[in-house]
N, C-alpha and C. Protein backbone atom coordinates (compact mmCIF):
# COMPACT_ATOMS: atom_id res chain seq x y z
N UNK A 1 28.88 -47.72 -18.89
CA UNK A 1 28.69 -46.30 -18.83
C UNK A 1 27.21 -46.02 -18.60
N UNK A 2 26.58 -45.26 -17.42
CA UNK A 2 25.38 -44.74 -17.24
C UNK A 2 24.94 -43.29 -17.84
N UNK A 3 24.08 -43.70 -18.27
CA UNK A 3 23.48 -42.16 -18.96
C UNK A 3 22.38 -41.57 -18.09
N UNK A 4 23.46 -40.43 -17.88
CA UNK A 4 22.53 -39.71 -16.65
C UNK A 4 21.29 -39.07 -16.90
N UNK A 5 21.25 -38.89 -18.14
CA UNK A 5 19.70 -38.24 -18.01
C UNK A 5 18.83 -39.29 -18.55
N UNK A 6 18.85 -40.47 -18.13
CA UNK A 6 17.84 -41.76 -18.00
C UNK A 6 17.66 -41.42 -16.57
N UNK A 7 18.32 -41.01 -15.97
CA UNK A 7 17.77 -41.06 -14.21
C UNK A 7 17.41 -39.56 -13.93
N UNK A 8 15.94 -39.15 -13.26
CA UNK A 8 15.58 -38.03 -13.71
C UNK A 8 16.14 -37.26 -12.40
N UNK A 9 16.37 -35.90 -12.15
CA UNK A 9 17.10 -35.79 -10.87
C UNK A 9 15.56 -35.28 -9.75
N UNK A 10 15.80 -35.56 -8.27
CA UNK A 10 14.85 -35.20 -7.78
C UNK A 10 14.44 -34.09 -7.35
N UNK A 11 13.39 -33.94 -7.28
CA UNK A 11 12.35 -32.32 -7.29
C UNK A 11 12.93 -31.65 -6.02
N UNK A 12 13.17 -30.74 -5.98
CA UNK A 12 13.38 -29.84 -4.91
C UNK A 12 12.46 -30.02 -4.07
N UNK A 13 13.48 -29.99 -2.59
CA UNK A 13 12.01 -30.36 -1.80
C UNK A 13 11.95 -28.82 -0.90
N UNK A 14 10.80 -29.27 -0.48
CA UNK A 14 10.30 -27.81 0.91
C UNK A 14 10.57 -28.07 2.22
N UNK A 15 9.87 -27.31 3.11
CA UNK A 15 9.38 -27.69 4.03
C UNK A 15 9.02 -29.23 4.91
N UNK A 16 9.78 -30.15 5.15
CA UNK A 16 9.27 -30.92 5.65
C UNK A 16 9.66 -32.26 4.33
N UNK A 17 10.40 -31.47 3.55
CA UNK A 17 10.73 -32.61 2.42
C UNK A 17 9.68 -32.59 1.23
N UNK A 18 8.54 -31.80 1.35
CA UNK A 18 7.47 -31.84 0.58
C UNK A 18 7.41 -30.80 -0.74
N UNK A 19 7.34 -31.18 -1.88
CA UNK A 19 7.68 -30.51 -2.91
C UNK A 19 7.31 -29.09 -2.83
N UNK A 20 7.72 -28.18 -3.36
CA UNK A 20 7.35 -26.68 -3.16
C UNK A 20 5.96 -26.17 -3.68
N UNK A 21 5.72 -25.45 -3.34
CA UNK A 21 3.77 -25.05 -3.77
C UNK A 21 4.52 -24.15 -4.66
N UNK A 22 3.85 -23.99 -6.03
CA UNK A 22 4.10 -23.19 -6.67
C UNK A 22 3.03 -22.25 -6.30
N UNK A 23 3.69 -21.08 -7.16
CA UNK A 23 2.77 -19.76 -6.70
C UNK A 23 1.29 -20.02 -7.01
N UNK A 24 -0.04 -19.46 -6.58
CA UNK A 24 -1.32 -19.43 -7.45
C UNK A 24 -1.32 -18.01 -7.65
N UNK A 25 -0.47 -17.25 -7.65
CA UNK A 25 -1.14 -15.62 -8.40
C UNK A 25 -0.17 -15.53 -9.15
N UNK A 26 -0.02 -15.19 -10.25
CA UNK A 26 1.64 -14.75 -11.18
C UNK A 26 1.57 -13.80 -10.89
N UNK A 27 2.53 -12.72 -11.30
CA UNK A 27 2.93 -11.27 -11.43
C UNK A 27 1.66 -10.73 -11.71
N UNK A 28 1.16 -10.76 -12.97
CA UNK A 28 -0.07 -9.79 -13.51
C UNK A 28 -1.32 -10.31 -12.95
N UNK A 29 -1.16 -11.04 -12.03
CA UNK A 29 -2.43 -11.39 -11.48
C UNK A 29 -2.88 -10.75 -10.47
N UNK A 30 -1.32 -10.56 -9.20
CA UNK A 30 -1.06 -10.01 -7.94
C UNK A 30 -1.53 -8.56 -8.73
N UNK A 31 -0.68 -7.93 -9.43
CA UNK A 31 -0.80 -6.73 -10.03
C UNK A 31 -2.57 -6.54 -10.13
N UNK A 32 -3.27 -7.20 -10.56
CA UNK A 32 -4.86 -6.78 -10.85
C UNK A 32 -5.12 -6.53 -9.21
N UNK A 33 -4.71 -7.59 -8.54
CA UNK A 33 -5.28 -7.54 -7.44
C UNK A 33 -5.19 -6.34 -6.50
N UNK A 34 -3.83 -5.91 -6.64
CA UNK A 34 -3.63 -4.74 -6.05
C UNK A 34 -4.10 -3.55 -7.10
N UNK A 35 -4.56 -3.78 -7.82
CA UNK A 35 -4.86 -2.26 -8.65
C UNK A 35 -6.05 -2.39 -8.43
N UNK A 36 -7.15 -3.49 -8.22
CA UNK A 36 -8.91 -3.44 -8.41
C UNK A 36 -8.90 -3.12 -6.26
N UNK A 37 -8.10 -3.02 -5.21
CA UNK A 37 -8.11 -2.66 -3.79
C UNK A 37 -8.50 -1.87 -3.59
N UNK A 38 -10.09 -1.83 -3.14
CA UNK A 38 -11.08 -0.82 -2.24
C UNK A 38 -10.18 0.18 -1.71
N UNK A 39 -8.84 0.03 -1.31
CA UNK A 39 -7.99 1.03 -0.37
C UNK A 39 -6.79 1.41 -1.20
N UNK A 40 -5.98 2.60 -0.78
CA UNK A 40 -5.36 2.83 -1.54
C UNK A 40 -3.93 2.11 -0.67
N UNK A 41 -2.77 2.04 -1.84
CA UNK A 41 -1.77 1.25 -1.01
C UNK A 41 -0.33 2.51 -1.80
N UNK A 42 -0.17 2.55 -0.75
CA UNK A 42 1.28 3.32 -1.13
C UNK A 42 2.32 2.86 -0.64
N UNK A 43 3.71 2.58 -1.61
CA UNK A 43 4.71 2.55 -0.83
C UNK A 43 5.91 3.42 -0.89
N UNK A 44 6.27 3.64 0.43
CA UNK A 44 7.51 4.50 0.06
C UNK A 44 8.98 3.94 0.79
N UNK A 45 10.03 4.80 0.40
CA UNK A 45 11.10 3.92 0.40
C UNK A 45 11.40 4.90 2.03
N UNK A 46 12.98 4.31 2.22
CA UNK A 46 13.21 5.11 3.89
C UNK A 46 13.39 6.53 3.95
N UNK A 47 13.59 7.20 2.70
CA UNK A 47 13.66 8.31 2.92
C UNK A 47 11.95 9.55 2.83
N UNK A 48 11.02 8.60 2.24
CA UNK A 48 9.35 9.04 2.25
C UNK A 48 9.70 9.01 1.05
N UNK A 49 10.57 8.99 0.08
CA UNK A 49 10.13 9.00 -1.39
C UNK A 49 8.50 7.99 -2.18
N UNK A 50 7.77 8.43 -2.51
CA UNK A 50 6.77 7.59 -2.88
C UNK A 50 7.42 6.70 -4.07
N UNK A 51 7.44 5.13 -3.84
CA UNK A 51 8.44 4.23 -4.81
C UNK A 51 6.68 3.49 -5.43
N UNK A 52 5.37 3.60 -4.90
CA UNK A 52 4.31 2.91 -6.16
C UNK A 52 3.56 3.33 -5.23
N UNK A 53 2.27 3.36 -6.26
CA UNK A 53 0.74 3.98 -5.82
C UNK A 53 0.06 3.21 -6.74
N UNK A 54 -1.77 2.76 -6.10
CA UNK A 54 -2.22 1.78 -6.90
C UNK A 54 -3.25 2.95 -7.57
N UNK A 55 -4.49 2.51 -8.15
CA UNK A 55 -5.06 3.71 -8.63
C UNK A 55 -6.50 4.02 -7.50
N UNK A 56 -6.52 3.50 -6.83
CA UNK A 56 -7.08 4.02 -5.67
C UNK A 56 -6.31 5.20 -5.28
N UNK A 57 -5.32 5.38 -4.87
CA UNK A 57 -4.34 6.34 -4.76
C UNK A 57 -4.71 7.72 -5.34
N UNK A 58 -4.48 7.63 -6.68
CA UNK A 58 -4.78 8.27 -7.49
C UNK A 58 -5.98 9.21 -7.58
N UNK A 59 -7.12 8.24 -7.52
CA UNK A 59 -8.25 8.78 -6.96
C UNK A 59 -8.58 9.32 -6.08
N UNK A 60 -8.35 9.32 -4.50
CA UNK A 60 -8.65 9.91 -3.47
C UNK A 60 -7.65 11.01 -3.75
N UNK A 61 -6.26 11.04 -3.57
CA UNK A 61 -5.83 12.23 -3.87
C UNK A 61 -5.62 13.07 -4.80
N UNK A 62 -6.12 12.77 -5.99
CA UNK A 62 -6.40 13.32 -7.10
C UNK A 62 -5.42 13.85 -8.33
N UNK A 63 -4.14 12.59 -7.77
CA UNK A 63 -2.75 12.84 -8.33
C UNK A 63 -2.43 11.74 -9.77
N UNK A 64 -1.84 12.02 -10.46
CA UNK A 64 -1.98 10.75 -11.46
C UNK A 64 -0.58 10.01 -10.94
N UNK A 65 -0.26 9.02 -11.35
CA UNK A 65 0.40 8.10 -10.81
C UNK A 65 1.91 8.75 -10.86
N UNK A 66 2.68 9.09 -12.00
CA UNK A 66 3.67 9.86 -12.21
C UNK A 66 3.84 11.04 -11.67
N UNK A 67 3.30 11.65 -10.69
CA UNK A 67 3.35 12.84 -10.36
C UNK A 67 3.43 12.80 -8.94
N UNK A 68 3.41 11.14 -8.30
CA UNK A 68 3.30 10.77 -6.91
C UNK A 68 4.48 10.09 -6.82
N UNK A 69 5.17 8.91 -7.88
CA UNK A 69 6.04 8.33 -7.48
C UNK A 69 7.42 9.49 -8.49
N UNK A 70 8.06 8.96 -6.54
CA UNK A 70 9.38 10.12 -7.29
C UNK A 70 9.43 11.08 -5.96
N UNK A 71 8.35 11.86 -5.74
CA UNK A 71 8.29 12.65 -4.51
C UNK A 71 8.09 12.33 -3.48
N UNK A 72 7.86 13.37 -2.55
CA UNK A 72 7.93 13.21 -1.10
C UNK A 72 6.22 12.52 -0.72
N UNK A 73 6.22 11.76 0.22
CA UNK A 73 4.58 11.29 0.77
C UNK A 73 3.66 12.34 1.77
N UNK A 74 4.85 13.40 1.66
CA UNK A 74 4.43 14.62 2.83
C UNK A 74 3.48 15.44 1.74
N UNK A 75 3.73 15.05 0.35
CA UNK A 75 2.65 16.41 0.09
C UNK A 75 1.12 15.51 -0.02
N UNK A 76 0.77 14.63 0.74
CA UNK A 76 0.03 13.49 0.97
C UNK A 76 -0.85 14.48 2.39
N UNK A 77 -0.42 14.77 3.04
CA UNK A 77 -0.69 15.13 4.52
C UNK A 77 -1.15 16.97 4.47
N UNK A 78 -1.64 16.80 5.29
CA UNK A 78 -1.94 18.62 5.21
C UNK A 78 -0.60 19.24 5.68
N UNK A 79 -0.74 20.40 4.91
CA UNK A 79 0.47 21.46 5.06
C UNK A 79 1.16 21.84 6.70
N UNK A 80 -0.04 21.94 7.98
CA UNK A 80 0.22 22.02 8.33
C UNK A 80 0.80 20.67 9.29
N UNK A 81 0.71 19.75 8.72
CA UNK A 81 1.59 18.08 9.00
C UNK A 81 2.70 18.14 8.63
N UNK A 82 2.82 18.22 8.01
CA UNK A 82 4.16 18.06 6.98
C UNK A 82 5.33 18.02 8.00
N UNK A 83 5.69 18.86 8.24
CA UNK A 83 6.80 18.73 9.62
C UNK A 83 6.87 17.48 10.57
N UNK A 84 5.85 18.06 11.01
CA UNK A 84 5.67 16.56 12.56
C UNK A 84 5.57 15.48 11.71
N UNK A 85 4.96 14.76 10.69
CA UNK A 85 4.79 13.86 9.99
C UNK A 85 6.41 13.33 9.38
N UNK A 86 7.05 14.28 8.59
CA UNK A 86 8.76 14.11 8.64
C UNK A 86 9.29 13.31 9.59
N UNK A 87 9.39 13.69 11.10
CA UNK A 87 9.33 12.96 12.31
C UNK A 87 9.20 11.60 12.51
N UNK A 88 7.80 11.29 12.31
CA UNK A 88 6.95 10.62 12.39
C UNK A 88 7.78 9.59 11.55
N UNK A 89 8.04 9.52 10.52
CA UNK A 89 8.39 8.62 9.49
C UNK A 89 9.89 7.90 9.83
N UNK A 90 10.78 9.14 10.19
CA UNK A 90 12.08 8.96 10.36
C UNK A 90 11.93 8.11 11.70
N UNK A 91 11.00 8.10 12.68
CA UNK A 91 10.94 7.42 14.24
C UNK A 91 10.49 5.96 13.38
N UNK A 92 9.59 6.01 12.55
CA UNK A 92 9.09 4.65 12.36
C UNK A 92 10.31 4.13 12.00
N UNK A 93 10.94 4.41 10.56
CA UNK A 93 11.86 3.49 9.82
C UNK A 93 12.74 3.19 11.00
N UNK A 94 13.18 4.19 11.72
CA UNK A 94 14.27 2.95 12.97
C UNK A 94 13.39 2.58 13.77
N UNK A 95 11.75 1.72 14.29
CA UNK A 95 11.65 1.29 14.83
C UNK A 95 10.28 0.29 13.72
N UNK A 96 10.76 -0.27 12.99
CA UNK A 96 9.38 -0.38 11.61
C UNK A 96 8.53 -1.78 12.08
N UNK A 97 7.04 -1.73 12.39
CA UNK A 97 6.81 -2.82 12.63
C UNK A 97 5.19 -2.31 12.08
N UNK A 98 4.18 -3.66 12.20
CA UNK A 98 2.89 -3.55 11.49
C UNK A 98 1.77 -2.58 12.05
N UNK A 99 1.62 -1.78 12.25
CA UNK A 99 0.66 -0.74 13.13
C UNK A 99 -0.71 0.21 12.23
N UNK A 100 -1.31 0.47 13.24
CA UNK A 100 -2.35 1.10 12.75
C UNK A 100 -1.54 2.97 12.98
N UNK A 101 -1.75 3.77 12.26
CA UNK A 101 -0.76 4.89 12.00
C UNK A 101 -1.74 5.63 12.83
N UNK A 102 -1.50 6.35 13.85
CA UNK A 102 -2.33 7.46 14.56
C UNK A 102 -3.51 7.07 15.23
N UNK A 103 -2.98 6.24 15.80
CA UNK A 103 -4.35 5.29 16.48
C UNK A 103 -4.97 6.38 17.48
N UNK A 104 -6.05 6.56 17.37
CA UNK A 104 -7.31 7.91 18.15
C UNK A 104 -7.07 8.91 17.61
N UNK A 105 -6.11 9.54 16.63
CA UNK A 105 -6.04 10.71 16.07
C UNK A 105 -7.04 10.79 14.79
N UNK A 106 -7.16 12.22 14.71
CA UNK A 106 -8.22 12.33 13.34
C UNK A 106 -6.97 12.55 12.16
N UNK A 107 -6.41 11.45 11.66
CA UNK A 107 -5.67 11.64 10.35
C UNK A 107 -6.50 11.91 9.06
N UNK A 108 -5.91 13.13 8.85
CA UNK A 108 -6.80 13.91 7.32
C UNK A 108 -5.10 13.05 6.06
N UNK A 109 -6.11 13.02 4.83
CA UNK A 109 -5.57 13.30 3.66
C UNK A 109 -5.52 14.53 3.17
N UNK A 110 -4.46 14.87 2.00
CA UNK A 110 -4.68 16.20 1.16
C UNK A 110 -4.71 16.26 -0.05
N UNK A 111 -5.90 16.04 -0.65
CA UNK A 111 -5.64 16.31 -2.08
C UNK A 111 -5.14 17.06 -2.83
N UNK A 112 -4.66 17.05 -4.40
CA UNK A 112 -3.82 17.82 -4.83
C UNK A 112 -4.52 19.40 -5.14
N UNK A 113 -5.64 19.37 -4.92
CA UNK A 113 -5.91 20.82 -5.19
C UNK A 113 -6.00 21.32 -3.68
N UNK A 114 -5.73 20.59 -2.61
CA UNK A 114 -5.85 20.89 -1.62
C UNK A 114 -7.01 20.81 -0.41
N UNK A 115 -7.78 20.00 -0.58
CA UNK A 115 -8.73 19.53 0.27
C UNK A 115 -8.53 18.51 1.03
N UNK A 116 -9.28 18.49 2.30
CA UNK A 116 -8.29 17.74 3.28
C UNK A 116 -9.90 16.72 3.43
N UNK A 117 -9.32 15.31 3.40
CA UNK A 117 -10.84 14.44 3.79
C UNK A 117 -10.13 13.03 4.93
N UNK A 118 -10.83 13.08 6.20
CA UNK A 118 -10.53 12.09 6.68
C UNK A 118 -10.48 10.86 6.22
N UNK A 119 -8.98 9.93 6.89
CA UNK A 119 -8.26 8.71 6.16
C UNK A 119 -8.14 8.03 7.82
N UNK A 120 -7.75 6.71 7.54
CA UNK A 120 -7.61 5.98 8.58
C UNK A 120 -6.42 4.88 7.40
N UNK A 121 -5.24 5.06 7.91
CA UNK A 121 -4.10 4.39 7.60
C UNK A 121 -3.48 3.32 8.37
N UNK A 122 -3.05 2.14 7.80
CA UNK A 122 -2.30 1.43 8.39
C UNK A 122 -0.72 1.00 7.60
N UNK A 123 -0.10 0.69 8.54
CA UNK A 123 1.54 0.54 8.04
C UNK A 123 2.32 -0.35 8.40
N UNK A 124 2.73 -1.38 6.94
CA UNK A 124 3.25 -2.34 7.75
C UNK A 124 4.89 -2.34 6.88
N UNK A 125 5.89 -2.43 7.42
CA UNK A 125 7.37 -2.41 6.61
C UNK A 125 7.76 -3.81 6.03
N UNK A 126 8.43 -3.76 4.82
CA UNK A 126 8.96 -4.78 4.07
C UNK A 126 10.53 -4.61 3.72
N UNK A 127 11.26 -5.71 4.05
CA UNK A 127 12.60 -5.68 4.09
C UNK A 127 12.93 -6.59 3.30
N UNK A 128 13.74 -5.75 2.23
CA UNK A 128 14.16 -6.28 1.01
C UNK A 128 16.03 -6.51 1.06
N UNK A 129 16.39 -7.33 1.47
CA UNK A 129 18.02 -6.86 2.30
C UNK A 129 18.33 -5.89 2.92
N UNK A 130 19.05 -4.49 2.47
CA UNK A 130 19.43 -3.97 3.42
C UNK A 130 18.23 -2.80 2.97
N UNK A 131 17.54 -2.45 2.78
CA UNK A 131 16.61 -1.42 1.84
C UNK A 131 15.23 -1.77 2.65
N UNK A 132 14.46 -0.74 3.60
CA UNK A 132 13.36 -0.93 4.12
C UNK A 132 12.47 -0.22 3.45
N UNK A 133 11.06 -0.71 3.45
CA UNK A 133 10.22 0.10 2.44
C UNK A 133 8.88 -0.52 3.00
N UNK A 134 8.22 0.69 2.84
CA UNK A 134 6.90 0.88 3.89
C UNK A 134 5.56 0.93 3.15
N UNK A 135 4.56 0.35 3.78
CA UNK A 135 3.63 -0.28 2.47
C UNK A 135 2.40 1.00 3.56
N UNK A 136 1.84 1.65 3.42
CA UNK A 136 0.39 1.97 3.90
C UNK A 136 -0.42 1.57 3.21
N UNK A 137 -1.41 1.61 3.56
CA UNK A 137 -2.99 1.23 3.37
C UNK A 137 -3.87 2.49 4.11
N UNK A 138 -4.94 2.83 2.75
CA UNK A 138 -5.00 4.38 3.03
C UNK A 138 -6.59 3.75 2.82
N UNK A 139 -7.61 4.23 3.57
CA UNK A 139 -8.47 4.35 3.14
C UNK A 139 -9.07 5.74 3.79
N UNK A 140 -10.13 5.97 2.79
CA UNK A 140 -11.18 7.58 2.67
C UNK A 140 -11.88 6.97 3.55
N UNK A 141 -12.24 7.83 4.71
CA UNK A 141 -13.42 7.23 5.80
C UNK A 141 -14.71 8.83 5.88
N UNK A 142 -14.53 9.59 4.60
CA UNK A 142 -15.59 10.18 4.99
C UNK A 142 -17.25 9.82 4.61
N UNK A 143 -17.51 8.66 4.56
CA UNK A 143 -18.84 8.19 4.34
C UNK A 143 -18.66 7.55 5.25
N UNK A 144 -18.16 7.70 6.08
CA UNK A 144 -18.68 6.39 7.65
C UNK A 144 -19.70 7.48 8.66
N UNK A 145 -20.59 7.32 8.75
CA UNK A 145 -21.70 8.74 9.49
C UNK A 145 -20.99 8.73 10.74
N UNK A 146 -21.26 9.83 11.53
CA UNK A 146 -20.77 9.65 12.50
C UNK A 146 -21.34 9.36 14.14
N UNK A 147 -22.28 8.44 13.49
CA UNK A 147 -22.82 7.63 14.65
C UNK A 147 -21.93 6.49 15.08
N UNK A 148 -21.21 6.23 14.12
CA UNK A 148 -20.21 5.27 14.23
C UNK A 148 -20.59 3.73 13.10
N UNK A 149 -21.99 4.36 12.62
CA UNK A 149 -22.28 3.05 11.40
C UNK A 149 -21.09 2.28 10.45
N UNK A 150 -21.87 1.67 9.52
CA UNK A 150 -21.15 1.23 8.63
C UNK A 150 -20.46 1.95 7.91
N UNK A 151 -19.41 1.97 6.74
CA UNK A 151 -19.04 3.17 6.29
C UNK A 151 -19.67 3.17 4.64
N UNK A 152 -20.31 4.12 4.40
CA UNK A 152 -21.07 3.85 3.04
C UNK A 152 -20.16 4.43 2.07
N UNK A 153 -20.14 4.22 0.90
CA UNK A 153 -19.23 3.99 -0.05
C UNK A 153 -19.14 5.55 -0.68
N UNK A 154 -17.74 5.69 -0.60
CA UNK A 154 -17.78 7.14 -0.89
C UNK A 154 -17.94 7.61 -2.61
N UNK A 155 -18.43 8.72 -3.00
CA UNK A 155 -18.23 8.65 -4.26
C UNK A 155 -17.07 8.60 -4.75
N UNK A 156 -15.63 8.26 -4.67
CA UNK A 156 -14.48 8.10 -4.90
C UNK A 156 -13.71 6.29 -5.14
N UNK A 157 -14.61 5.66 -3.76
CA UNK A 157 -14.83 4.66 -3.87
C UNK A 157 -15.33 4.05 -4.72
N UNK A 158 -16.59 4.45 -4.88
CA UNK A 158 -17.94 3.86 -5.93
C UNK A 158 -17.26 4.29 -7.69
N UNK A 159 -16.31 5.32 -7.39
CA UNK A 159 -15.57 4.93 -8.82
C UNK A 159 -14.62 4.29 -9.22
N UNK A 160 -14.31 4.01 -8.06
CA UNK A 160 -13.14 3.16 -8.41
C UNK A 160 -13.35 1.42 -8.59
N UNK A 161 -14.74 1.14 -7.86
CA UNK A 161 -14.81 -0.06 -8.09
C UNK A 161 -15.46 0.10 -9.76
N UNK A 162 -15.87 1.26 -9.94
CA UNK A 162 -17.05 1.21 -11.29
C UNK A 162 -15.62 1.63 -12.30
N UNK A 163 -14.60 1.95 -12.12
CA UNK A 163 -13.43 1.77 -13.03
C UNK A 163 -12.63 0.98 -13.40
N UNK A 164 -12.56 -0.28 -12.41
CA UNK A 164 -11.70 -1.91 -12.17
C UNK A 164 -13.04 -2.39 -13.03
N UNK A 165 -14.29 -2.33 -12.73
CA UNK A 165 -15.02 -3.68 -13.23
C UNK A 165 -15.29 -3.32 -14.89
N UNK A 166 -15.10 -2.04 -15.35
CA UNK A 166 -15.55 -1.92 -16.83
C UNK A 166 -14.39 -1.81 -17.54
């Protein structure tokens, strides 16, 4: 009689037969990483519902986190967007691929008291089985001068890194 657990069973293999890489970020690690991001990252699900916001987010539009996820990403956009932007969203999800959002357009943000400050967004979709869900990347571009320089750090920015590091 052999006793099977004297024989140890073999490691799952990968790629090529080669043992699997375990992760190097855990959960709460990825999580820092995306919460300490110079940019803000929003995602929303196919219908624009906002499903997470990091606290960059928060900051530029001046919303606290609970008061963004749950609703629409249109009250994100100026009032007079809101419509065409609806559009906009419903054309992407049936055609969803990695893009820069409004490429040559001047895309404004809207903060919650209502001030509008130029953003430069990008959008890339994530497919979770049958459930598509859309990641932007928002950043504030009104400290970039408009000579076309570097973009200097907005005061919104400069708190948010001075709120991750303390």
């Amino acid at each position: 009689m052999t006793d099977e657990r004297s024989s140890p069973s073999p490691a799952p293999s990968g790629p090529g037969g080669l043992a699997p890489i375990e992760p190097v970020l855990t959960d709460a690690a990825l999580r820092s990483v995306v919460d300490a991001a110079p940019d803000g990252i929003v995602v929303v699900d196919e219908t624009g519902t906002v499903v997470f916001v990091n606290p960059m987010v928060e900051q530029m539009f001046e919303y606290d986190r609970d008061e963004l996820v749950g609703s629409s990403v249109d009250r994100l956009v100026p009032i007079e967007a809101e419509r065409a932007h609806a559009s906009y969203r419903t054309s992407y999800i049936e055609h969803p691929r990695t893009r820069v959002m409004g490429s040559g357009l001047d895309l404004q943000g809207r903060t919650r008291a209502g001030k509008e400050f130029p953003v430069e967004i990008s959008l890339s979709p994530i497919t979770n089985g049958e459930r598509t869900l859309v990641i932007a990347i928002v950043r504030d571009i009104s400290g970039i001068s408009a000579s076309g320089g570097a973009p200097a750090l907005s005061k919104r920015s400069d708190a948010a890194r001075c709120s991750v590091t303390t």
